[in-house]
N, C-alpha and C. Protein backbone atom coordinates (compact mmCIF):
# COMPACT_ATOMS: atom_id res chain seq x y z
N UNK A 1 0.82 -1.19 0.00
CA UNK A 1 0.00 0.00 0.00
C UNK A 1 0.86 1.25 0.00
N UNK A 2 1.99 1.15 0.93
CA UNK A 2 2.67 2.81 0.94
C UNK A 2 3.48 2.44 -0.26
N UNK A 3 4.04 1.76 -1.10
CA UNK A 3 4.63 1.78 -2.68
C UNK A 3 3.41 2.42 -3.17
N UNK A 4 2.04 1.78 -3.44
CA UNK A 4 1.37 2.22 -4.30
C UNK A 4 1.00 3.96 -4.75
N UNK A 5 1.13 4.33 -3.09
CA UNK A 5 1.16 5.84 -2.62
C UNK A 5 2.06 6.71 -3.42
N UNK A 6 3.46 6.09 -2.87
CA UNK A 6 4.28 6.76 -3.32
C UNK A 6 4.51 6.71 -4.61
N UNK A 7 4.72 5.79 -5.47
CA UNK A 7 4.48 5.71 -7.19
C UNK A 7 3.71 6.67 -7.52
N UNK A 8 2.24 6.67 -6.73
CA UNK A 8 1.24 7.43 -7.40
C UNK A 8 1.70 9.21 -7.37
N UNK A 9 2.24 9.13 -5.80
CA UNK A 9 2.86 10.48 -5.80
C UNK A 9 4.07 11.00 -7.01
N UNK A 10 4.81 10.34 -6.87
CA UNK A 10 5.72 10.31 -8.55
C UNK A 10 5.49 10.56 -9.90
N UNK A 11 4.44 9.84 -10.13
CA UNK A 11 4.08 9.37 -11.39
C UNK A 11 3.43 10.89 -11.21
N UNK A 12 2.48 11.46 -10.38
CA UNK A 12 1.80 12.29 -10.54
C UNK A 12 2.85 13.60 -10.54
N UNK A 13 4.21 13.78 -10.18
CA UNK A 13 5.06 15.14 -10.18
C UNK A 13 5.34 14.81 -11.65
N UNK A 14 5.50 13.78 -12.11
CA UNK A 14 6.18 13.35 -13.57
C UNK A 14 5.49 13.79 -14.62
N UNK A 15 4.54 13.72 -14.29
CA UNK A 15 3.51 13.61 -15.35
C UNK A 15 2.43 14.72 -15.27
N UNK A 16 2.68 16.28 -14.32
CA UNK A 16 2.15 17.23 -14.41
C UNK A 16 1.23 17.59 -15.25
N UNK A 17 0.03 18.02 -15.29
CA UNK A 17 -1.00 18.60 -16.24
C UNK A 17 -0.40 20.23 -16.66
N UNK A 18 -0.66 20.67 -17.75
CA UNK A 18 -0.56 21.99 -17.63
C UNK A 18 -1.27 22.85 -16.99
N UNK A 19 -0.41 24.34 -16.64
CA UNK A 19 -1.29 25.04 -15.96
C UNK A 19 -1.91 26.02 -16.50
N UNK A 20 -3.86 26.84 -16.38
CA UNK A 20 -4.01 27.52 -17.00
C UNK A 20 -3.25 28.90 -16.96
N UNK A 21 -2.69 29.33 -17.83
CA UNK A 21 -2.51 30.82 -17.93
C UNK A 21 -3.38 31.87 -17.91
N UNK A 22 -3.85 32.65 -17.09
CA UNK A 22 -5.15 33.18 -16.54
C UNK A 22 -4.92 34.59 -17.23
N UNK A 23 -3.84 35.06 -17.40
CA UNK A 23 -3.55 36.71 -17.92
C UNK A 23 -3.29 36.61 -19.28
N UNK A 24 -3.89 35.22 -20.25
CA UNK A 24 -3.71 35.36 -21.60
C UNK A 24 -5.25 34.75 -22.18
N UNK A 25 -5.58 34.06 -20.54
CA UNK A 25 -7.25 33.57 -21.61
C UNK A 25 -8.06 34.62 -20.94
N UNK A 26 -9.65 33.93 -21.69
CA UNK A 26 -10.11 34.88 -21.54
C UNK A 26 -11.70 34.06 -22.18
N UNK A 27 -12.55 34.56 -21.63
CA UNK A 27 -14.51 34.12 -22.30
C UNK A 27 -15.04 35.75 -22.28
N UNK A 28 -15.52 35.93 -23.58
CA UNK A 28 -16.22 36.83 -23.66
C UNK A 28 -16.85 36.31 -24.67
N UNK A 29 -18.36 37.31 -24.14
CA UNK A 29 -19.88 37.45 -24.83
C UNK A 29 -20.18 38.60 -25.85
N UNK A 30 -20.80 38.60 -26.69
CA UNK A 30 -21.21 39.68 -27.52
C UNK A 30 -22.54 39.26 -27.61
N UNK A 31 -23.33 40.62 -27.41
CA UNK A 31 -24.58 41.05 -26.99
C UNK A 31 -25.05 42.01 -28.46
N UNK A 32 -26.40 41.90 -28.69
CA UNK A 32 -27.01 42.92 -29.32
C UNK A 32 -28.26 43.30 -28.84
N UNK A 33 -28.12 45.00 -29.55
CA UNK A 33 -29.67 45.90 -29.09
C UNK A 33 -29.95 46.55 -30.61
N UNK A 34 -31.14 46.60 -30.85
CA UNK A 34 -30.76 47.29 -32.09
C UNK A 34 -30.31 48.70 -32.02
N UNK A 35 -30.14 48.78 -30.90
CA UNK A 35 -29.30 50.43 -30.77
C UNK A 35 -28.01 50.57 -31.02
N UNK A 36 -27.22 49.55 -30.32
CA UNK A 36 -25.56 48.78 -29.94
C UNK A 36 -25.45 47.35 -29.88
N UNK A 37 -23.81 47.51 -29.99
CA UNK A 37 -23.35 46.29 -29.12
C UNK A 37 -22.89 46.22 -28.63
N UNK A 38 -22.48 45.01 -27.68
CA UNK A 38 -21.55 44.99 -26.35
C UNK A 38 -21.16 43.83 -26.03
N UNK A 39 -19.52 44.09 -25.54
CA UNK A 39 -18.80 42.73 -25.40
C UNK A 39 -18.44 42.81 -23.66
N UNK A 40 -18.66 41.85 -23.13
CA UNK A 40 -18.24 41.36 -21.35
C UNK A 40 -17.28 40.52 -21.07
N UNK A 41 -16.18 40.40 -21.07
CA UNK A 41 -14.97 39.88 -20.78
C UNK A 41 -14.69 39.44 -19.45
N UNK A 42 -14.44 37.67 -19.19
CA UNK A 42 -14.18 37.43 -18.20
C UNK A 42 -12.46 36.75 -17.94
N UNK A 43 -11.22 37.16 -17.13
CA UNK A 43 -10.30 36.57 -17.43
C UNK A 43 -10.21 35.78 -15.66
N UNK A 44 -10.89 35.61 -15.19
CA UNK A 44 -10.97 34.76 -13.79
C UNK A 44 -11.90 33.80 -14.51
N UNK A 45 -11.19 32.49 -14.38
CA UNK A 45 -11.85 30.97 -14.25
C UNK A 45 -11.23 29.99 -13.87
N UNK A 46 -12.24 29.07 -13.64
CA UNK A 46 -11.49 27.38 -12.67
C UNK A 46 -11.24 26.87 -14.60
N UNK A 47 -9.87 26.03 -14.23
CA UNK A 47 -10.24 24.84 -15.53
C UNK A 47 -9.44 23.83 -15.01
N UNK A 48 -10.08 22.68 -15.30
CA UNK A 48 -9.65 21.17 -14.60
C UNK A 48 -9.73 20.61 -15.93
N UNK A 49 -8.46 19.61 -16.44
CA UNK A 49 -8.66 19.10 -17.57
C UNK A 49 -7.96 17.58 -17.46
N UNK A 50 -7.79 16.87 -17.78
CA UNK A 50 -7.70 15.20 -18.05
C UNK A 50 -7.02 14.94 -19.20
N UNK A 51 -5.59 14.29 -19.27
CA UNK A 51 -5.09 14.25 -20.51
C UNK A 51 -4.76 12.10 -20.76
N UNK A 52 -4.54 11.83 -21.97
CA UNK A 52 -4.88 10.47 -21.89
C UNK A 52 -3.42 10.25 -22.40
N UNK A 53 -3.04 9.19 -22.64
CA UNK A 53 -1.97 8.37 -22.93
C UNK A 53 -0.88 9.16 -23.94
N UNK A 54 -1.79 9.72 -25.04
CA UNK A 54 -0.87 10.96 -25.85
C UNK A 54 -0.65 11.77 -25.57
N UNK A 55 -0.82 12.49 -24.75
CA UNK A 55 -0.50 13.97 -24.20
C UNK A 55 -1.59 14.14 -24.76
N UNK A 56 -3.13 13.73 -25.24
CA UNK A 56 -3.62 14.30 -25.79
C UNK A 56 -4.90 15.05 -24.61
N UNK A 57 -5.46 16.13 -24.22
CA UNK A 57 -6.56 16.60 -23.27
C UNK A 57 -7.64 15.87 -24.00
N UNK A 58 -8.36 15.10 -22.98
CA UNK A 58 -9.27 14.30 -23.58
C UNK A 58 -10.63 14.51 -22.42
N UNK A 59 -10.77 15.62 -21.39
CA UNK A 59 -12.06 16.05 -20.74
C UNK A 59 -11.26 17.21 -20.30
N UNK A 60 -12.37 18.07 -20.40
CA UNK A 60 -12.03 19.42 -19.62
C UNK A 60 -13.12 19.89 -19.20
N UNK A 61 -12.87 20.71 -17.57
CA UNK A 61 -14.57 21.43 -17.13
C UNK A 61 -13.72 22.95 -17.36
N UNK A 62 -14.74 23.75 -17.39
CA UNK A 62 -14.29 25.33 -17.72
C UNK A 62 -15.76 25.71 -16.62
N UNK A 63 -15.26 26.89 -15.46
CA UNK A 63 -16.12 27.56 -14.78
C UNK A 63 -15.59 28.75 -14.64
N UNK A 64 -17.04 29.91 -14.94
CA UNK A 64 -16.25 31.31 -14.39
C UNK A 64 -17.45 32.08 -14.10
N UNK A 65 -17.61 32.45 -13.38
CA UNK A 65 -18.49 33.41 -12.31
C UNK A 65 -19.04 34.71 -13.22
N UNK A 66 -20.36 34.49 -13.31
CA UNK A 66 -21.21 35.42 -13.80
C UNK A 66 -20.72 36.91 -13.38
N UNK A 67 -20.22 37.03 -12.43
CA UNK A 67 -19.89 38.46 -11.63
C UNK A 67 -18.23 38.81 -12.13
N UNK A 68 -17.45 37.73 -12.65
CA UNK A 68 -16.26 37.89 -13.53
C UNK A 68 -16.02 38.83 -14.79
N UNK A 69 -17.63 38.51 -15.41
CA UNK A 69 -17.56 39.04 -16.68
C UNK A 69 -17.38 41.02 -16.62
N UNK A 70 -16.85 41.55 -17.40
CA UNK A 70 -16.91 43.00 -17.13
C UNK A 70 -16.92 43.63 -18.91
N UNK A 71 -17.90 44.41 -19.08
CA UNK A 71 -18.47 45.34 -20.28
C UNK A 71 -17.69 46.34 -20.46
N UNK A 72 -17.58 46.81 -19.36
CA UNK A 72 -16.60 48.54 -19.12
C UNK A 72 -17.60 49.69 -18.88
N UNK A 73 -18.92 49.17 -18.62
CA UNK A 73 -20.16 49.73 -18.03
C UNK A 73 -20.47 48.74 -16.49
N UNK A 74 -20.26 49.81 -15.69
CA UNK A 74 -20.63 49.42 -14.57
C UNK A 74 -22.14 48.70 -14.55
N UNK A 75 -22.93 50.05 -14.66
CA UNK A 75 -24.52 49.66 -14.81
C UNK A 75 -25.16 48.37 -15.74
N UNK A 76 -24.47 48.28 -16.70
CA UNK A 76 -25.11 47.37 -17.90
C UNK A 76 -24.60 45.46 -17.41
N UNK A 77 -23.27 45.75 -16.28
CA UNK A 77 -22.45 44.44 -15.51
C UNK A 77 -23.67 44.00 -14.30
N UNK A 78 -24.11 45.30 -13.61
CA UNK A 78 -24.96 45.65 -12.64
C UNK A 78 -26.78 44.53 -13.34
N UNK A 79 -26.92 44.99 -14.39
CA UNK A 79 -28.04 44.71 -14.68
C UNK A 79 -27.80 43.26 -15.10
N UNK A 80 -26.72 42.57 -15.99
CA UNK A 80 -26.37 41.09 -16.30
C UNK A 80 -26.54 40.47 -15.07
N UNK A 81 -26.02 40.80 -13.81
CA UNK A 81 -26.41 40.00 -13.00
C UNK A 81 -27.69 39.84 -11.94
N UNK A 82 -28.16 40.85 -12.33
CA UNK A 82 -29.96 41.04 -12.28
C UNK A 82 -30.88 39.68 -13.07
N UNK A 83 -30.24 39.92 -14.26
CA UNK A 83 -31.23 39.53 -15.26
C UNK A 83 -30.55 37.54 -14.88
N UNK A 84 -29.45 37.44 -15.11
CA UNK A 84 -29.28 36.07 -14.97
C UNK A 84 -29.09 35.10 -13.79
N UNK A 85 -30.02 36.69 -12.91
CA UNK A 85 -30.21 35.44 -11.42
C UNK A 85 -29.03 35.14 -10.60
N UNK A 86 -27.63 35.75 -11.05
CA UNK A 86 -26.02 35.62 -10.51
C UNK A 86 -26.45 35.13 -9.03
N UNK A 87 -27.29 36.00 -8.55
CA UNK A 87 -27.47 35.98 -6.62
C UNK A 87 -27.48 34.36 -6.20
N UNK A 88 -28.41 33.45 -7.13
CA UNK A 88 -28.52 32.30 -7.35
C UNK A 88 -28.15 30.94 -7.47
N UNK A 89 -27.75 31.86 -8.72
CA UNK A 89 -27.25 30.88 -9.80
C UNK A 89 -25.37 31.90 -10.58
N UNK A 90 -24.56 31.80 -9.60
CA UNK A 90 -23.54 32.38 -9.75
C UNK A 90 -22.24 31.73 -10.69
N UNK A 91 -22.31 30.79 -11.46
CA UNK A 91 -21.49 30.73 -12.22
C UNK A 91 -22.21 30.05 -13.66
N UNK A 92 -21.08 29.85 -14.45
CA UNK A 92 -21.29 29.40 -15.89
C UNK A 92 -20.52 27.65 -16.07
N UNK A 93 -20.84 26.95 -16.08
CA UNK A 93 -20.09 25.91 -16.29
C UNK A 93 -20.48 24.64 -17.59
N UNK A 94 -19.45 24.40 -18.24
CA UNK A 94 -19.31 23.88 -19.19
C UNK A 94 -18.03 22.13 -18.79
N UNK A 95 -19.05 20.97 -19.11
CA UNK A 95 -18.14 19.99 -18.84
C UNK A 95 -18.20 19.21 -19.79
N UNK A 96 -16.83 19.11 -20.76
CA UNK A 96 -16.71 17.69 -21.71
C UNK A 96 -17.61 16.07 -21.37
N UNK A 97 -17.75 15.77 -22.36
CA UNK A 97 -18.56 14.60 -22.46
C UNK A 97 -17.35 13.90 -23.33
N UNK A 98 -17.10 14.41 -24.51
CA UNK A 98 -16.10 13.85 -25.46
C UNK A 98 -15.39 14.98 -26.45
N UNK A 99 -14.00 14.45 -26.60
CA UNK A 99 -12.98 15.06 -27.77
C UNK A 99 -12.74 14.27 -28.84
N UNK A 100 -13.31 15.01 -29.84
CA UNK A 100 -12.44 14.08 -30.93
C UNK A 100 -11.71 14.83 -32.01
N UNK A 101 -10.07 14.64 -31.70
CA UNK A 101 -9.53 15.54 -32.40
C UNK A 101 -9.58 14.91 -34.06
N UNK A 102 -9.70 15.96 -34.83
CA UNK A 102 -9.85 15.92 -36.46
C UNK A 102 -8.62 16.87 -37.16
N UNK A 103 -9.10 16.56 -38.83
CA UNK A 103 -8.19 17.83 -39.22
C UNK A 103 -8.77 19.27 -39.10
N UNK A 104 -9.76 19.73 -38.92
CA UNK A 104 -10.89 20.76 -38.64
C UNK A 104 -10.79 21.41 -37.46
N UNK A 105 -9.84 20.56 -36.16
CA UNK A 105 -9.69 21.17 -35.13
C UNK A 105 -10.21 19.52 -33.99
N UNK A 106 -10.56 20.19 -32.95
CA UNK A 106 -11.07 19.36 -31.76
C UNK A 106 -12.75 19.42 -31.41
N UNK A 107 -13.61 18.16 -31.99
CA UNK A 107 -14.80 18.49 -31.65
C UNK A 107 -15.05 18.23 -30.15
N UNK A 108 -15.62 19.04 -29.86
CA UNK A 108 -15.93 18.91 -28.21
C UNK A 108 -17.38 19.17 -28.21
N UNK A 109 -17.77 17.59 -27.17
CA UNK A 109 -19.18 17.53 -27.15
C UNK A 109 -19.14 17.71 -25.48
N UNK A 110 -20.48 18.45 -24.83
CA UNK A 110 -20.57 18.07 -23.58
C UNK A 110 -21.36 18.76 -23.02
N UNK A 111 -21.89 19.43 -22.13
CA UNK A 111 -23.01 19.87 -21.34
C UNK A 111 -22.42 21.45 -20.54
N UNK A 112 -23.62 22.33 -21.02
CA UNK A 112 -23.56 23.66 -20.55
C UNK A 112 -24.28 24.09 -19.83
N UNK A 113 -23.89 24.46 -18.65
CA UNK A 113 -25.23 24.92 -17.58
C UNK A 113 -25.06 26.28 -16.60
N UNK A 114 -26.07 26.79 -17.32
CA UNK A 114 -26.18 28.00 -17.12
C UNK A 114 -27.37 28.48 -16.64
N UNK A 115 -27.29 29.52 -15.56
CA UNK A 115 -29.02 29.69 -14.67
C UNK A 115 -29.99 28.58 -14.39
N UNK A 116 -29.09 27.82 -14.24
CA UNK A 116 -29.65 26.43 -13.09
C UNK A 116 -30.23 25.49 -14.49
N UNK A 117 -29.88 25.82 -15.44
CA UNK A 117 -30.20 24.69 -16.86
C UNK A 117 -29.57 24.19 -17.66
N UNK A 118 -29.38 22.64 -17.77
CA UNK A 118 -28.00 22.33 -18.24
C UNK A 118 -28.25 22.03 -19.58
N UNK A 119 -27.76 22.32 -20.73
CA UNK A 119 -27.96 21.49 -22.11
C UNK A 119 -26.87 20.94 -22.87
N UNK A 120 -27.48 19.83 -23.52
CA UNK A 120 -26.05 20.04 -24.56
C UNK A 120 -25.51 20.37 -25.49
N UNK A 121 -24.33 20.66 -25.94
CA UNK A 121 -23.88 21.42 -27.05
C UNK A 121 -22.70 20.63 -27.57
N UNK A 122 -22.22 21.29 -28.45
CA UNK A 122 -20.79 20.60 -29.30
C UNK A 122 -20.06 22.24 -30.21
N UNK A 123 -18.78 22.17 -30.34
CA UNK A 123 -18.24 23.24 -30.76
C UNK A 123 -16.93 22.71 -31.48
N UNK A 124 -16.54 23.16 -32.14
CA UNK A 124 -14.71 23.10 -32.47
C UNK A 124 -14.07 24.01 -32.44
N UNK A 125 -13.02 23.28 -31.87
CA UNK A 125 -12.01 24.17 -30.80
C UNK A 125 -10.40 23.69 -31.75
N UNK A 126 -10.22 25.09 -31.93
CA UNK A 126 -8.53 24.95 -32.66
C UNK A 126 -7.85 25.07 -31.54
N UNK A 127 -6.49 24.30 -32.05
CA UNK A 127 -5.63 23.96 -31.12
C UNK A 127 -4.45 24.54 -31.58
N UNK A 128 -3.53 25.56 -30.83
CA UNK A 128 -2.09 26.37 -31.85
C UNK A 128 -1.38 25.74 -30.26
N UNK A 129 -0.44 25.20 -30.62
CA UNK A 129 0.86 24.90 -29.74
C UNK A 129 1.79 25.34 -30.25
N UNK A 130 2.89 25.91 -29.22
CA UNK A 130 3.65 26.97 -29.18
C UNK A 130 4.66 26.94 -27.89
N UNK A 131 6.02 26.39 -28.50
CA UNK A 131 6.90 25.86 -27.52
C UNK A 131 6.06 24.96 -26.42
N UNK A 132 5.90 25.62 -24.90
CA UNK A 132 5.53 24.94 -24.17
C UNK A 132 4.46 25.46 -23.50
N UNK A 133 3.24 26.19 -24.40
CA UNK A 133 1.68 26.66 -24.33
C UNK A 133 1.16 25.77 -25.34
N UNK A 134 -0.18 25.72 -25.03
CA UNK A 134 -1.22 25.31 -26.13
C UNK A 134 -2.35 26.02 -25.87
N UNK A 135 -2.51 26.62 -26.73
CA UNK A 135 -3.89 27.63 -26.85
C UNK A 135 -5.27 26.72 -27.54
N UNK A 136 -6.46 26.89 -26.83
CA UNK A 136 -7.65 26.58 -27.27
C UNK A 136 -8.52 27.71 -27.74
N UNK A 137 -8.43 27.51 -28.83
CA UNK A 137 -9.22 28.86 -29.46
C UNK A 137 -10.80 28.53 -30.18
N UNK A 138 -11.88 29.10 -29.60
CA UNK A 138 -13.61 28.66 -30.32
C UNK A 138 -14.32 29.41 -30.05
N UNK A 139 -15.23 29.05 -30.38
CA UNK A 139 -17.13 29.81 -30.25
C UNK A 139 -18.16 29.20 -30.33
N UNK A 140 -19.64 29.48 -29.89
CA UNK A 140 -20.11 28.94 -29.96
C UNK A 140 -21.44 30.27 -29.80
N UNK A 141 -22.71 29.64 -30.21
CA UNK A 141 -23.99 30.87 -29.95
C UNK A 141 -24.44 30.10 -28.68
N UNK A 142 -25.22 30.88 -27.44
CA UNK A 142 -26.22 30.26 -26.99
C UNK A 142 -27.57 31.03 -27.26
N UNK A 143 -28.72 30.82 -26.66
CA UNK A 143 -29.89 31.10 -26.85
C UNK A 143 -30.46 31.78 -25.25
N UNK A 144 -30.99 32.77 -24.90
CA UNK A 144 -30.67 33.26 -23.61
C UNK A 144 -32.14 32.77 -22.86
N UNK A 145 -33.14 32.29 -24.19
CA UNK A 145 -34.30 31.45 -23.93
C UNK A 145 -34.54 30.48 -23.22
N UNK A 146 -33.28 29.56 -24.32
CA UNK A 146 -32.92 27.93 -23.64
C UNK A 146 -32.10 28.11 -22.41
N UNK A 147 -32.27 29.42 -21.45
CA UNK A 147 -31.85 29.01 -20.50
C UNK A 147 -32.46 29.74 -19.36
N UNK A 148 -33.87 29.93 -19.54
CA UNK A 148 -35.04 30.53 -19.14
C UNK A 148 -34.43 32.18 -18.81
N UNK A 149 -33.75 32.49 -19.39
CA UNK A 149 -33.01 33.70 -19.56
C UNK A 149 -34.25 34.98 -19.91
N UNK A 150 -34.84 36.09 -18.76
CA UNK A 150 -35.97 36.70 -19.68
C UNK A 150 -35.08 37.90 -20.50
N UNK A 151 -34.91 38.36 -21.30
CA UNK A 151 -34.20 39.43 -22.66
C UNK A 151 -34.51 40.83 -21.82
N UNK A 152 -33.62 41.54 -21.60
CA UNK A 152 -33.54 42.31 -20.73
C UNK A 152 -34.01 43.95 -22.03
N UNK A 153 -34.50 45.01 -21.71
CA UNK A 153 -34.73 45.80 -23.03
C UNK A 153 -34.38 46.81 -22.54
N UNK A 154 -34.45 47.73 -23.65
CA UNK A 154 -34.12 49.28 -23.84
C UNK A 154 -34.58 49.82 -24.58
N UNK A 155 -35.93 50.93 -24.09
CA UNK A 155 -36.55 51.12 -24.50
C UNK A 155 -37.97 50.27 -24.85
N UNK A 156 -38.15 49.47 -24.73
CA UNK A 156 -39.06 48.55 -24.59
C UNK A 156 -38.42 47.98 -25.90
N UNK A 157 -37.41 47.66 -26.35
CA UNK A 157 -36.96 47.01 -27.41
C UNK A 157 -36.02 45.76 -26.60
N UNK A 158 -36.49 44.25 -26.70
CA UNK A 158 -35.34 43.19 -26.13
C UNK A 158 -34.48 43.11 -26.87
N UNK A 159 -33.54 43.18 -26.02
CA UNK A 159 -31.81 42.78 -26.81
C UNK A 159 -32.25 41.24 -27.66
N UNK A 160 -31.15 40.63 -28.11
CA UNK A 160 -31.77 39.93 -29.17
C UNK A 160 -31.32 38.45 -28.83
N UNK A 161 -31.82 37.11 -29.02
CA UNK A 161 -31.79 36.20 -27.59
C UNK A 161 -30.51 35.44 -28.10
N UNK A 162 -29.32 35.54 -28.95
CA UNK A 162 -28.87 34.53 -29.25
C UNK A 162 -27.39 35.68 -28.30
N UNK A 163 -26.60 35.15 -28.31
CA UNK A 163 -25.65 35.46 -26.91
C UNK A 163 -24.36 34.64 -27.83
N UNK A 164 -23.44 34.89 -28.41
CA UNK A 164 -22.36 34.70 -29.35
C UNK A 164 -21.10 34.76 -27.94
N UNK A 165 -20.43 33.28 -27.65
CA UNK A 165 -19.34 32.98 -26.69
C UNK A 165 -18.45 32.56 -27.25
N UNK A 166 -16.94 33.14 -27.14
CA UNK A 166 -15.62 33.12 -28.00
C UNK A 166 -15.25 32.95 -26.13
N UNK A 167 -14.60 31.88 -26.53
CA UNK A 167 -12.96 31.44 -25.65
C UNK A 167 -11.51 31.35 -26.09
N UNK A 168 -10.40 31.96 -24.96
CA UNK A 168 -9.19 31.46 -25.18
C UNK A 168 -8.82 31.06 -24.61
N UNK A 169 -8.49 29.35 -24.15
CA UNK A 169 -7.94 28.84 -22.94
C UNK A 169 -6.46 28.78 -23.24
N UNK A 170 -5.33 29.79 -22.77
CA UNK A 170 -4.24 29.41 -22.88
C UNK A 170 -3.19 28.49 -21.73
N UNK A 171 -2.75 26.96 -21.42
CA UNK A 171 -2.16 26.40 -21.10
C UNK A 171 -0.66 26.22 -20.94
N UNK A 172 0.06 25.57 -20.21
CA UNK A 172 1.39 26.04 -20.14
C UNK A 172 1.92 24.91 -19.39
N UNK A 173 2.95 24.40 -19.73
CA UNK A 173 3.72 23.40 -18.82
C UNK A 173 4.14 23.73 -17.52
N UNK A 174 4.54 22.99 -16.81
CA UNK A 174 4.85 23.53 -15.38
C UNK A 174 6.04 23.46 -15.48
């Protein structure tokens, strides 16, 4: 039993996961009104990821706190977390189901849950490695409906329900 420990302790300094680089990624949203638009940038998040026999990342969870995101409008950050229940329902989380890397990039299938409703989705995610980073670069739309989301307005005009999410997870060896 204490071999098994200690191997495991080993094997596990040996074989380090990368760490996220937090001051190069980044999730932001783009919003429309038919007046404007507006982008909310979050660079605080958890990411836990799982790599398999190739070095290849084969599950990853991505979480980052509704109250992370920032517009560069106080009031309009003020009202996002009005409208999406933050008090609640305080983060965003996204967890792999499956990777399957292609020539097209990395399809990633898996479950998004947001304001207490989880669904599933799928996206492709490019992969640029670079010495000893690997950047995850994608997008994806959500629907602010499918997530009993009510469309917040201006002017009695609702912003418009589809919610456009670009990620950069940048990674790094230890």
């Amino acid at each position: 039993m204490f071999i098994q420990v200690i191997l495991t302790v080993l094997l596990g300094l040996i074989g380090q996961n990368p760490v996220l680089v937090a001051s190069e990624s980044s999730i932001t949203y783009s919003m429309k009104h038919k007046l404007h638009k507006w982008e909310g940038v979050a660079r605080e998040m958890n990411v836990a990821a799982k790599w398999n026999e190739k070095n290849e990342m084969n599950q990853i969870s991505v979480q980052v706190k509704i109250s992370a995101f920032n517009s560069g409008m106080a009031s309009r950050d003020r009202q996002m977390l009005e409208v999406t229940d933050a008090a609640t329902h305080p983060t965003i989380t996204f967890t792999s189901s499956d990777m399957d890397y292609t020539d097209k990039g990395i399809v990633v299938k898996g479950k998004l849950q947001f304001h207490g409703v989880t669904r599933d989705m799928q996206t492709v995610v490019k992969m640029i490695k670079n010495n000893n980073r690997t950047e995850y670069i994608g997008s994806f739309p959500i629907l602010l409906e499918d997530y009993t989301i009510k469309r917040p307005s201006l002017l009695f005009v609702k912003v418009d329900n589809q919610v456009d999410i670009r990620f950069r997870i940048v990674l790094a060896d230890r």
